[in-house]
PDB file of N, CA and C in Angstrom:
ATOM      1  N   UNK A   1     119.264 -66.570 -25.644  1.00  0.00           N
ATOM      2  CA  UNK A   1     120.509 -67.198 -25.284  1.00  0.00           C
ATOM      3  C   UNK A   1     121.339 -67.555 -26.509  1.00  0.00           C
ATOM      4  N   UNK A   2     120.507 -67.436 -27.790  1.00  0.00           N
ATOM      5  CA  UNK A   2     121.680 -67.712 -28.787  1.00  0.00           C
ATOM      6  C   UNK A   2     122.608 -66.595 -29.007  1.00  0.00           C
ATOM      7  N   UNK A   3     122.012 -65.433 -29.100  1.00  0.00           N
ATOM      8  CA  UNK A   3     122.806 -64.474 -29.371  1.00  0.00           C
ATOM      9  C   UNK A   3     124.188 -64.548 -27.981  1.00  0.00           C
ATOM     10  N   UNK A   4     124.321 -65.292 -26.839  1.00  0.00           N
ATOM     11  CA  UNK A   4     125.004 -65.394 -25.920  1.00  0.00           C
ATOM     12  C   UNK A   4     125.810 -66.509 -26.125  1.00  0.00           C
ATOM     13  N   UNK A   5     125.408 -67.106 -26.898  1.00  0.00           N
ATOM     14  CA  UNK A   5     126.247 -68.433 -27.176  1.00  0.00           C
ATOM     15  C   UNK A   5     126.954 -68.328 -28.544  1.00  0.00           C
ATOM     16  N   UNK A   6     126.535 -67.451 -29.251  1.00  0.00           N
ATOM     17  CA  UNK A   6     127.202 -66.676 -30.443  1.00  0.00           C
ATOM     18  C   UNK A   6     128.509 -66.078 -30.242  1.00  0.00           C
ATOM     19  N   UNK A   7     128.322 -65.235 -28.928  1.00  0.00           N
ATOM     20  CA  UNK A   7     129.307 -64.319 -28.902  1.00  0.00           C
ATOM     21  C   UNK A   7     130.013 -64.775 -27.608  1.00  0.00           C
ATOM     22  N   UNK A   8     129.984 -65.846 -27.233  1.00  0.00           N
ATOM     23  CA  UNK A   8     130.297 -66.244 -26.150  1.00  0.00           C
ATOM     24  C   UNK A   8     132.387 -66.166 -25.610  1.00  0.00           C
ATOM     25  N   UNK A   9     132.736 -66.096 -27.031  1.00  0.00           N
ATOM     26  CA  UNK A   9     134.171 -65.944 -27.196  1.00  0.00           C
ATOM     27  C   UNK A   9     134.428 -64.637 -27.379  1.00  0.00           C
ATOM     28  N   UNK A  10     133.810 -63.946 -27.186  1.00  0.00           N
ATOM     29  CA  UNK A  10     134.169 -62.268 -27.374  1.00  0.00           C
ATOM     30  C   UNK A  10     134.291 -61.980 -25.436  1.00  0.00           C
ATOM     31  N   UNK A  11     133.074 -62.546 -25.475  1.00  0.00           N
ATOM     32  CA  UNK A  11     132.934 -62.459 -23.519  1.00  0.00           C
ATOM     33  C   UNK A  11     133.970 -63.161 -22.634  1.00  0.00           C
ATOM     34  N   UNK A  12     134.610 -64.463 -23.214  1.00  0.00           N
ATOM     35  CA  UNK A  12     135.980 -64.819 -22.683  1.00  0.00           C
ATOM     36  C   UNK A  12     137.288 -64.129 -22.707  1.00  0.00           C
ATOM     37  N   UNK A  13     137.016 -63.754 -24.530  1.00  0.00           N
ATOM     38  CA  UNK A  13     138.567 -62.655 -24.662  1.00  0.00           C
ATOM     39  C   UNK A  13     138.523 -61.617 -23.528  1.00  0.00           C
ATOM     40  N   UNK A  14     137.274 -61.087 -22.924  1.00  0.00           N
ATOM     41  CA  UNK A  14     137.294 -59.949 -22.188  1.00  0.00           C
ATOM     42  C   UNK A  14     136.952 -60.714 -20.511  1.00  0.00           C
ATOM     43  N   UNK A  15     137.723 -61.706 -20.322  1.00  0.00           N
ATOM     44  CA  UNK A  15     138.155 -62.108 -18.893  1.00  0.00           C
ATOM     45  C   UNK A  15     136.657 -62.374 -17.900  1.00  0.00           C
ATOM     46  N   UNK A  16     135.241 -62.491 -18.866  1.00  0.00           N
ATOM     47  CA  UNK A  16     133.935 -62.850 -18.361  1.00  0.00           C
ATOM     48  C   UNK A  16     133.510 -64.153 -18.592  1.00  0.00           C
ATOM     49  N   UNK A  17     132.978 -63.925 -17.274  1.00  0.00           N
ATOM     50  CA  UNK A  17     132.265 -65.337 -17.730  1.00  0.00           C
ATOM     51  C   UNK A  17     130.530 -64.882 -17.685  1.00  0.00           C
ATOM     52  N   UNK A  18     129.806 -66.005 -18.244  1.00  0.00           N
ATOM     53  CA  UNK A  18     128.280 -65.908 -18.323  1.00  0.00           C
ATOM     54  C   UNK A  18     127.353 -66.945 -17.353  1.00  0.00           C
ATOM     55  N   UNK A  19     126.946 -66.663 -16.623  1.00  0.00           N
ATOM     56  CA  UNK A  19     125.818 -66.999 -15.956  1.00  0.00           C
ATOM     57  C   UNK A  19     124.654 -66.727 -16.148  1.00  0.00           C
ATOM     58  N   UNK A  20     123.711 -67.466 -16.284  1.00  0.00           N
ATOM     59  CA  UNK A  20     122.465 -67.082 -16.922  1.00  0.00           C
ATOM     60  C   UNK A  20     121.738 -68.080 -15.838  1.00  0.00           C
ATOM     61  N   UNK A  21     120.993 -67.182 -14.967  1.00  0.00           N
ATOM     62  CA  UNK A  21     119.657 -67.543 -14.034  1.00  0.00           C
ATOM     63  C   UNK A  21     117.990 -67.404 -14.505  1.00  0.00           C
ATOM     64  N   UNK A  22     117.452 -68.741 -14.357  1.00  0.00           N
ATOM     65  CA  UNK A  22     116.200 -68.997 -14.611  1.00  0.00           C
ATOM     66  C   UNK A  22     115.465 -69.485 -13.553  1.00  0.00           C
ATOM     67  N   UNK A  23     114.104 -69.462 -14.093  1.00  0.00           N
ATOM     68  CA  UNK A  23     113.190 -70.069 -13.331  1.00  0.00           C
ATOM     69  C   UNK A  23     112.719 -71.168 -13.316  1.00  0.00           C
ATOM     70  N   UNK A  24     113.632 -72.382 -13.729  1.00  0.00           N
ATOM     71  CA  UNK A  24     113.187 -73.373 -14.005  1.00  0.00           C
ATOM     72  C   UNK A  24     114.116 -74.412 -13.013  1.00  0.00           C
ATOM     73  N   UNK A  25     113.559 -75.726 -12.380  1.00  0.00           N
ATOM     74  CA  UNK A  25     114.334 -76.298 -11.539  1.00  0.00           C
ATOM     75  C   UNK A  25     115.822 -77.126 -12.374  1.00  0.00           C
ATOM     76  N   UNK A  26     116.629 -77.274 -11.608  1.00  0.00           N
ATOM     77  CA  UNK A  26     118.100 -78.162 -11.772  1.00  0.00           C
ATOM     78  C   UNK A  26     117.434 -79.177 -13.639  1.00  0.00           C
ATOM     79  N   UNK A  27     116.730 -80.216 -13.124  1.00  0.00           N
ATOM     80  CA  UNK A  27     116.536 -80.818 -14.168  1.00  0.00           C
ATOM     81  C   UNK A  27     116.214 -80.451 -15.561  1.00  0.00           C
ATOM     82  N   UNK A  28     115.281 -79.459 -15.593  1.00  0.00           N
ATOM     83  CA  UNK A  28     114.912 -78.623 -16.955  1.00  0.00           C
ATOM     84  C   UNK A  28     115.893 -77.962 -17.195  1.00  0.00           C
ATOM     85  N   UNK A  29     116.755 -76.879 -16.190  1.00  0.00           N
ATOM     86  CA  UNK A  29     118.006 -76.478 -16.971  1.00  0.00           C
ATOM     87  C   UNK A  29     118.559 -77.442 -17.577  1.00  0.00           C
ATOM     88  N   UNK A  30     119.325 -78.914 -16.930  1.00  0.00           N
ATOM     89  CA  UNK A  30     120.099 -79.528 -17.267  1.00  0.00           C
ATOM     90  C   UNK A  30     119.876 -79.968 -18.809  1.00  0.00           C
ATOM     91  N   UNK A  31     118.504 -80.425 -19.191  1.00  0.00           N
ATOM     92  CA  UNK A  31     117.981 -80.835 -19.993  1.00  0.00           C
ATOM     93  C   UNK A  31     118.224 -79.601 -21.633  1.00  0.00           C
ATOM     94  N   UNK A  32     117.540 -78.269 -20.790  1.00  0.00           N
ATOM     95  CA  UNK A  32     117.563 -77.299 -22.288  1.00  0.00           C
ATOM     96  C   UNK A  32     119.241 -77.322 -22.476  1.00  0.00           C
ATOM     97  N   UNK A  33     119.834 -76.945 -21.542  1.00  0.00           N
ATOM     98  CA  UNK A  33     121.626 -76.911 -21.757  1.00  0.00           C
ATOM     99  C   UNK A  33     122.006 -78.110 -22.502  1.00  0.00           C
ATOM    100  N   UNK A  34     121.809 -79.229 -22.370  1.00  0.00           N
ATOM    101  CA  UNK A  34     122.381 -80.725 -23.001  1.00  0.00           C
ATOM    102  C   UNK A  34     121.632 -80.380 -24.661  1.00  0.00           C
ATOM    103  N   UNK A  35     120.292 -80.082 -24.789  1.00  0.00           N
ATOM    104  CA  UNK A  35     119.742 -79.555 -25.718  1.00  0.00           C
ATOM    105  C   UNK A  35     120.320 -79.504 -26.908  1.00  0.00           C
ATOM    106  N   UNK A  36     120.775 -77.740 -26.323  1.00  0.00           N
ATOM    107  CA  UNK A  36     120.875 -76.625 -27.445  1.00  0.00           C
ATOM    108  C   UNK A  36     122.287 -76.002 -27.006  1.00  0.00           C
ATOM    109  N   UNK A  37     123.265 -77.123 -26.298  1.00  0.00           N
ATOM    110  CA  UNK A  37     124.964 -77.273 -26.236  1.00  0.00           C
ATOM    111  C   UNK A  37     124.852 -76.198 -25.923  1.00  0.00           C
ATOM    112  N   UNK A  38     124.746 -75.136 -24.860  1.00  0.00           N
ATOM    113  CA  UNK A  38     125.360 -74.435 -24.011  1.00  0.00           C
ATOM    114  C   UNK A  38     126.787 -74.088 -23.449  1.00  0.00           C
ATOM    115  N   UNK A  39     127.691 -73.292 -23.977  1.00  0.00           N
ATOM    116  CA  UNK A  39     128.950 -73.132 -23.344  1.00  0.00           C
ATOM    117  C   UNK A  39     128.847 -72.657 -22.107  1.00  0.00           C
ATOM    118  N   UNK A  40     127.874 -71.912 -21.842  1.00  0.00           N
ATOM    119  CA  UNK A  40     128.103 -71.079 -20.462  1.00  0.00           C
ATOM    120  C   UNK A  40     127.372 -71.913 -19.182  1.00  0.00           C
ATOM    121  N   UNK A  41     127.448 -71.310 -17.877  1.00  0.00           N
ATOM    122  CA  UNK A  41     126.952 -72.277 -16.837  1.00  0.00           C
ATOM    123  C   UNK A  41     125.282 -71.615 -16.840  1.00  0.00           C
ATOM    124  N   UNK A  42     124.363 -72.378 -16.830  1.00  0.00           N
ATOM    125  CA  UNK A  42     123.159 -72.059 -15.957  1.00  0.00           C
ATOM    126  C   UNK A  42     122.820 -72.770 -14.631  1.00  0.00           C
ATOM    127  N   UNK A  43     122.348 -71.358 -14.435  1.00  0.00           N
ATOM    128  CA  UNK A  43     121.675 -71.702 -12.545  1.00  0.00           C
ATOM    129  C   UNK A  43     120.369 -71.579 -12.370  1.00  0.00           C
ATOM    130  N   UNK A  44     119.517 -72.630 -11.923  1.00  0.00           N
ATOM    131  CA  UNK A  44     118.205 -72.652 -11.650  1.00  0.00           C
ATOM    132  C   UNK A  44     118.025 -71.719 -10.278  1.00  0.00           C
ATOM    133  N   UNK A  45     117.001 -71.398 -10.908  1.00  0.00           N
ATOM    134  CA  UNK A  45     116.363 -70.252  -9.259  1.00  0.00           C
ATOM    135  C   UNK A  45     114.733 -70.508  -9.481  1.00  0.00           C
ATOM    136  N   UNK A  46     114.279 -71.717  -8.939  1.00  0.00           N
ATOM    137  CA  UNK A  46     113.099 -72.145  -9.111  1.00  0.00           C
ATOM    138  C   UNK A  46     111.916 -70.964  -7.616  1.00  0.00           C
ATOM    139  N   UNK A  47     113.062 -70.688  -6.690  1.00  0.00           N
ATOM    140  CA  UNK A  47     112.054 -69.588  -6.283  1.00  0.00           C
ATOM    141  C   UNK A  47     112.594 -68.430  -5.833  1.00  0.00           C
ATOM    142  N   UNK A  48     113.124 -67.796  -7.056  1.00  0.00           N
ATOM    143  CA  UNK A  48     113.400 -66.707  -7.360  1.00  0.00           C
ATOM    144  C   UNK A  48     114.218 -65.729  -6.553  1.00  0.00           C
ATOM    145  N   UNK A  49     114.835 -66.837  -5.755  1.00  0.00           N
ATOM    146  CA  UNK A  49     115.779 -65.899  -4.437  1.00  0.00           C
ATOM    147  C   UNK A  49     116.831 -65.051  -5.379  1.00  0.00           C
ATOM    148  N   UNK A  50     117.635 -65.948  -6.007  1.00  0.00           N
ATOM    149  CA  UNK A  50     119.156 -64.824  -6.894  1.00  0.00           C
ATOM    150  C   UNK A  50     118.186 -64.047  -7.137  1.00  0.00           C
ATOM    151  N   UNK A  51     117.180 -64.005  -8.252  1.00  0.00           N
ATOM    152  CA  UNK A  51     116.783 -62.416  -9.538  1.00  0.00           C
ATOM    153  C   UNK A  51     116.549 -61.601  -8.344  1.00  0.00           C
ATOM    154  N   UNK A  52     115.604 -62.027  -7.802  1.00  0.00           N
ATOM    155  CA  UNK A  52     115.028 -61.162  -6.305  1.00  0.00           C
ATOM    156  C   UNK A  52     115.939 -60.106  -5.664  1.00  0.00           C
ATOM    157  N   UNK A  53     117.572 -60.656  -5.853  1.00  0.00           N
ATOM    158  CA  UNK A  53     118.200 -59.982  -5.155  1.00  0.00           C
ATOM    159  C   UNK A  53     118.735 -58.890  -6.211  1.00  0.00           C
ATOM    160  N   UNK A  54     118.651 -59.212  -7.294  1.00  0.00           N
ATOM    161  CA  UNK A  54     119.161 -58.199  -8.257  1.00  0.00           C
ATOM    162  C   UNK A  54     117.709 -57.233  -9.102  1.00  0.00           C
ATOM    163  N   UNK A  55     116.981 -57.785  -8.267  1.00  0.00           N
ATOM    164  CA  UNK A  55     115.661 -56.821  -9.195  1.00  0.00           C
ATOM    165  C   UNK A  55     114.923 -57.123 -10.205  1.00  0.00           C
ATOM    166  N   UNK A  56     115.226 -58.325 -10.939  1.00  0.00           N
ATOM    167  CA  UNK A  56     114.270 -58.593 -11.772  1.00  0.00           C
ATOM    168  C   UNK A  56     112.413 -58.465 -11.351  1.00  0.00           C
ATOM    169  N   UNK A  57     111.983 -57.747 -12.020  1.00  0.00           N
ATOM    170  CA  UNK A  57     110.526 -57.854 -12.140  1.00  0.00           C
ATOM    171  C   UNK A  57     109.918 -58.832 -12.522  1.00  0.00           C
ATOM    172  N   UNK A  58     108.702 -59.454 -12.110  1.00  0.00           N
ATOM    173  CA  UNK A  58     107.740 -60.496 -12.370  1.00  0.00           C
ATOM    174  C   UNK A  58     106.748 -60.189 -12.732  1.00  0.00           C
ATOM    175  N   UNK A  59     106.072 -60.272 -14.115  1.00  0.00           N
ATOM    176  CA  UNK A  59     104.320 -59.534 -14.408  1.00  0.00           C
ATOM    177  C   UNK A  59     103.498 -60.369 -15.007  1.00  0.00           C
ATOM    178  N   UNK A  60     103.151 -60.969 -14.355  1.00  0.00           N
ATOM    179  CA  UNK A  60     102.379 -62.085 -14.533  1.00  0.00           C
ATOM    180  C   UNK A  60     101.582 -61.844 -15.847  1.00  0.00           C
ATOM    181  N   UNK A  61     101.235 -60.722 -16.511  1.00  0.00           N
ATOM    182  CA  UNK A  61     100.426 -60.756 -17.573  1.00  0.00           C
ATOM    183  C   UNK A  61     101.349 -60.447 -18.593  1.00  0.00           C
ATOM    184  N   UNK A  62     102.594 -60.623 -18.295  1.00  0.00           N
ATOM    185  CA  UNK A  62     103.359 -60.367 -19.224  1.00  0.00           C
ATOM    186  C   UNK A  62     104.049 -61.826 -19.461  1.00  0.00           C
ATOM    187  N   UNK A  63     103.731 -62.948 -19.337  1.00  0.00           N
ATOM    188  CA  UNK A  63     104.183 -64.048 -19.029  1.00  0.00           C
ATOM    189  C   UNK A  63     105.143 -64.695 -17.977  1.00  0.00           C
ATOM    190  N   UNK A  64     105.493 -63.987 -17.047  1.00  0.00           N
ATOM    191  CA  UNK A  64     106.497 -64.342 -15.937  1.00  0.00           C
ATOM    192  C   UNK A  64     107.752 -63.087 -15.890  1.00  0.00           C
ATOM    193  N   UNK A  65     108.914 -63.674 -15.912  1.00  0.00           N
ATOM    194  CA  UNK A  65     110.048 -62.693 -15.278  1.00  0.00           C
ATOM    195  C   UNK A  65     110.186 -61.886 -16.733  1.00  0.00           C
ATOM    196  N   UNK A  66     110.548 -60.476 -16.625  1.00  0.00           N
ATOM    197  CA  UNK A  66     110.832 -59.516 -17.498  1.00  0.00           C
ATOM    198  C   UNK A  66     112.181 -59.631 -17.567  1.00  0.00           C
ATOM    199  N   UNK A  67     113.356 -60.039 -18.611  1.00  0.00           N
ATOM    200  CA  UNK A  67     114.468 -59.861 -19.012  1.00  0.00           C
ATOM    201  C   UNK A  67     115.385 -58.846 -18.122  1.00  0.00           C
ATOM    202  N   UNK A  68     116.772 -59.336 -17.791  1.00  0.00           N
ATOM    203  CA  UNK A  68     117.407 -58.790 -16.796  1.00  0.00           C
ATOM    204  C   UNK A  68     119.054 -59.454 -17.370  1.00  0.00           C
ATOM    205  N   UNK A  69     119.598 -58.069 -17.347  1.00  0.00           N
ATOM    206  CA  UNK A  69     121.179 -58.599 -17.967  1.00  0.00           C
ATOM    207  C   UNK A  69     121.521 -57.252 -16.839  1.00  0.00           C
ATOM    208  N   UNK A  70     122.900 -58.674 -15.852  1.00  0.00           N
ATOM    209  CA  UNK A  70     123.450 -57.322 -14.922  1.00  0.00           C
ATOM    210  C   UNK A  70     125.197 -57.935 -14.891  1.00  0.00           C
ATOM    211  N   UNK A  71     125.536 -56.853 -15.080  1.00  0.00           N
ATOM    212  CA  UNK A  71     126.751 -57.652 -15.140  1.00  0.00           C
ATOM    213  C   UNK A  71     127.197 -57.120 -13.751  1.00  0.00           C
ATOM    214  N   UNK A  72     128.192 -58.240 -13.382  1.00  0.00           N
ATOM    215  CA  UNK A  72     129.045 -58.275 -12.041  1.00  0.00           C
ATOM    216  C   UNK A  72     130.902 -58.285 -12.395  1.00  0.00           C
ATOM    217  N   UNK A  73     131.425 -57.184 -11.314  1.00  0.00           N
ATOM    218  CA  UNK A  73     133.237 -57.491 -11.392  1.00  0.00           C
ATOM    219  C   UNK A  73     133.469 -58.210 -10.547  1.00  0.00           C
ATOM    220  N   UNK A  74     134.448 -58.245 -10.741  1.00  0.00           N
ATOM    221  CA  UNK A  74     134.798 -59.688  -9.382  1.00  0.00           C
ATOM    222  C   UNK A  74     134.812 -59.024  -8.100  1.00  0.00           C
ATOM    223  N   UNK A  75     134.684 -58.107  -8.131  1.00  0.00           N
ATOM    224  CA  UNK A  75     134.845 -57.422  -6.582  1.00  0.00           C
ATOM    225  C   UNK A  75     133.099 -57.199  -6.019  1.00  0.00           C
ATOM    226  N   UNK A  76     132.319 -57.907  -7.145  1.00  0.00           N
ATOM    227  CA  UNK A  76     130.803 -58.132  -6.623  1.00  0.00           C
ATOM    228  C   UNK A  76     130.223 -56.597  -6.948  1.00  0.00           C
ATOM    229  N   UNK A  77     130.274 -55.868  -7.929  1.00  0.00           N
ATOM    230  CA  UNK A  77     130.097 -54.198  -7.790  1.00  0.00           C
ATOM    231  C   UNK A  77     129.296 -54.477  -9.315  1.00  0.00           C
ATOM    232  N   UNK A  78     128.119 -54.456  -9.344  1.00  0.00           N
ATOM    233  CA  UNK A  78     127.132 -54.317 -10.339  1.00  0.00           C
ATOM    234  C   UNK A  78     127.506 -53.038 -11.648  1.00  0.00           C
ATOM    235  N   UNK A  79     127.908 -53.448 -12.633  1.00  0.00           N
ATOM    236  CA  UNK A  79     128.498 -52.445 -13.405  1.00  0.00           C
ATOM    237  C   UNK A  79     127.797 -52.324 -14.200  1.00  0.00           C
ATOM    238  N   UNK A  80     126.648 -52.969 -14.865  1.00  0.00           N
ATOM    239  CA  UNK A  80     125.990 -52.723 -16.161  1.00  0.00           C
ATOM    240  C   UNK A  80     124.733 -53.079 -15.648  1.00  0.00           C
ATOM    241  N   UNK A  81     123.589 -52.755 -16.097  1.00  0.00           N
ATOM    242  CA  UNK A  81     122.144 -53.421 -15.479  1.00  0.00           C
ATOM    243  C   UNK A  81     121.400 -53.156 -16.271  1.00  0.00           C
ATOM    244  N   UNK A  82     120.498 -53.966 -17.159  1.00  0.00           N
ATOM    245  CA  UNK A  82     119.567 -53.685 -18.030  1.00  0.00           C
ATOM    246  C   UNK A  82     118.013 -54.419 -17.703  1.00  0.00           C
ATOM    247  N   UNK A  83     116.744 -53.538 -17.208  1.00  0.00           N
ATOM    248  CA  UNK A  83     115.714 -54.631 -17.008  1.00  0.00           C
ATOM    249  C   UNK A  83     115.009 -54.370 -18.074  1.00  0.00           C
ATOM    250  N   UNK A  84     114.622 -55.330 -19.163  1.00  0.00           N
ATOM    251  CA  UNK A  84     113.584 -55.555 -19.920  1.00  0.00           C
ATOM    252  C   UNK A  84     112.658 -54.885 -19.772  1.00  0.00           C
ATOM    253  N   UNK A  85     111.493 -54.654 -20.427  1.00  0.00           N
ATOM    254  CA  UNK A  85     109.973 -53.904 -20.624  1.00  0.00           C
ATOM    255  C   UNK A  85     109.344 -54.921 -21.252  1.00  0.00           C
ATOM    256  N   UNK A  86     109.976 -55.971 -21.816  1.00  0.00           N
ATOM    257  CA  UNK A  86     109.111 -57.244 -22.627  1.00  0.00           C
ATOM    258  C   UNK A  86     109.739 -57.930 -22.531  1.00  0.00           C
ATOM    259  N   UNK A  87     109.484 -59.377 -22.980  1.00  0.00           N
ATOM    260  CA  UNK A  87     110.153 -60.516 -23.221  1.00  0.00           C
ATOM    261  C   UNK A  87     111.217 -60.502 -24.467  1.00  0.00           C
ATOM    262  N   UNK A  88     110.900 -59.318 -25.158  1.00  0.00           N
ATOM    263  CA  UNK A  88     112.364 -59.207 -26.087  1.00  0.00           C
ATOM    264  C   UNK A  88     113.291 -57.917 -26.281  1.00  0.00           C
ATOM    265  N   UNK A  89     113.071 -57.301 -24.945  1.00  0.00           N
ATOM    266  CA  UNK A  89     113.753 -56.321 -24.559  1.00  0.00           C
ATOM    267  C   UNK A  89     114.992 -56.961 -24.000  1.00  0.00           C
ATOM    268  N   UNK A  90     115.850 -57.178 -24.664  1.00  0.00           N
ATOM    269  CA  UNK A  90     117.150 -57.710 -24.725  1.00  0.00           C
ATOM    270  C   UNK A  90     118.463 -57.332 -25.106  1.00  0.00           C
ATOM    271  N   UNK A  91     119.402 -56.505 -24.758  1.00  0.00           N
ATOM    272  CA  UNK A  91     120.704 -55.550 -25.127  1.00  0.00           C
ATOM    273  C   UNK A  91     121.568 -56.698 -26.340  1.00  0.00           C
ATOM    274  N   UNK A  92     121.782 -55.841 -26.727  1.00  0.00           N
ATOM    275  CA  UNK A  92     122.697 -56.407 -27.873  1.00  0.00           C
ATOM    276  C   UNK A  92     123.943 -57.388 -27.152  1.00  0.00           C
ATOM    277  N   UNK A  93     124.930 -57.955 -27.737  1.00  0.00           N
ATOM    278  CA  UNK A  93     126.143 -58.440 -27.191  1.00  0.00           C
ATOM    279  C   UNK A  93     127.146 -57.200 -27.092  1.00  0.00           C
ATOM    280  N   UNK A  94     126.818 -56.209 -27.821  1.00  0.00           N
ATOM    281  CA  UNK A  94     127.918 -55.672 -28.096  1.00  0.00           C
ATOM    282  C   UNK A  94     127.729 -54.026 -26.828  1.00  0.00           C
ATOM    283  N   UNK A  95     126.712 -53.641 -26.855  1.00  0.00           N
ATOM    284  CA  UNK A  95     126.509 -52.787 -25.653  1.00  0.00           C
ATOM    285  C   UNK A  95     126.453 -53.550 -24.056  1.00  0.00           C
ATOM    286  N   UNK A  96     126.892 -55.459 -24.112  1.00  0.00           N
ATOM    287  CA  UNK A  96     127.187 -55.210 -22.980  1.00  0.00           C
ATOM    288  C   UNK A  96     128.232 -55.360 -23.046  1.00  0.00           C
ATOM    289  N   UNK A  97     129.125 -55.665 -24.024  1.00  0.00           N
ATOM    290  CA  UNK A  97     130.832 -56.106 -23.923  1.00  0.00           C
ATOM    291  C   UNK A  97     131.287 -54.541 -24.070  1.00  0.00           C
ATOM    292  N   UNK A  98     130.978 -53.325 -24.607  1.00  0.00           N
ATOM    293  CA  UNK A  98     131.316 -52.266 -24.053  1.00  0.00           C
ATOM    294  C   UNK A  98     131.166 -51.446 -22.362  1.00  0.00           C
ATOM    295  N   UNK A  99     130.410 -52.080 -21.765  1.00  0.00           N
ATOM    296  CA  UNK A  99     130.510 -52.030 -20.247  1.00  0.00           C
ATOM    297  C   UNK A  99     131.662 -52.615 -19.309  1.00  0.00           C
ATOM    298  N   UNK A 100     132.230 -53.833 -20.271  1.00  0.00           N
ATOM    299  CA  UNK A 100     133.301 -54.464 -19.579  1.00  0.00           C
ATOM    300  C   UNK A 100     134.485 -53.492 -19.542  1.00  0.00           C
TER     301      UNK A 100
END
């Protein structure tokens, strides 16, 4: 998420916003966000209904949810989708701000 909070003004110039869904309930988000000053919104999905609907994988021996960057247009039409293979299988900022 730093690299998202880095570039977080490149993703505004280009008319996006960032949502970032976890598995952790309301309070622990609230808590890491107050943290480590978060510009963008997070949404708890403590049982996994949102990822579920977009596909994120779960591998338990891989420590929990496998990394998932999907971007959405406003017309709800999935334009970019990247699922992880590890916990640091993670797209650059800049291959997803070329999808926009």
């Amino acid at each position: 998420m730093a690299q998202l909070r880095q570039d977080y003004d490149r993703f505004i110039a280009k008319d996006t916003e960032i949502i970032v869904v976890g598995p952790d309930n309301a309070s622990a988000f609230r808590d890491y966000w107050q943290e480590h000053d978060l510009p963008f919104t997070g949404l708890p999905d403590p049982q996994h209904t949102v990822l579920r609907l977009y596909g994120q994988e779960i591998k338990l021996f891989k420590f929990g949810r496998m990394p998932a960057q999907v971007v959405v247009d406003k017309s709800g039409t999935a334009r970019y989708v990247h699922y992880g293979r590890s916990m640091s299988d993670i797209p650059k900022s800049d291959e997803i701000l070329r999808s926009l």
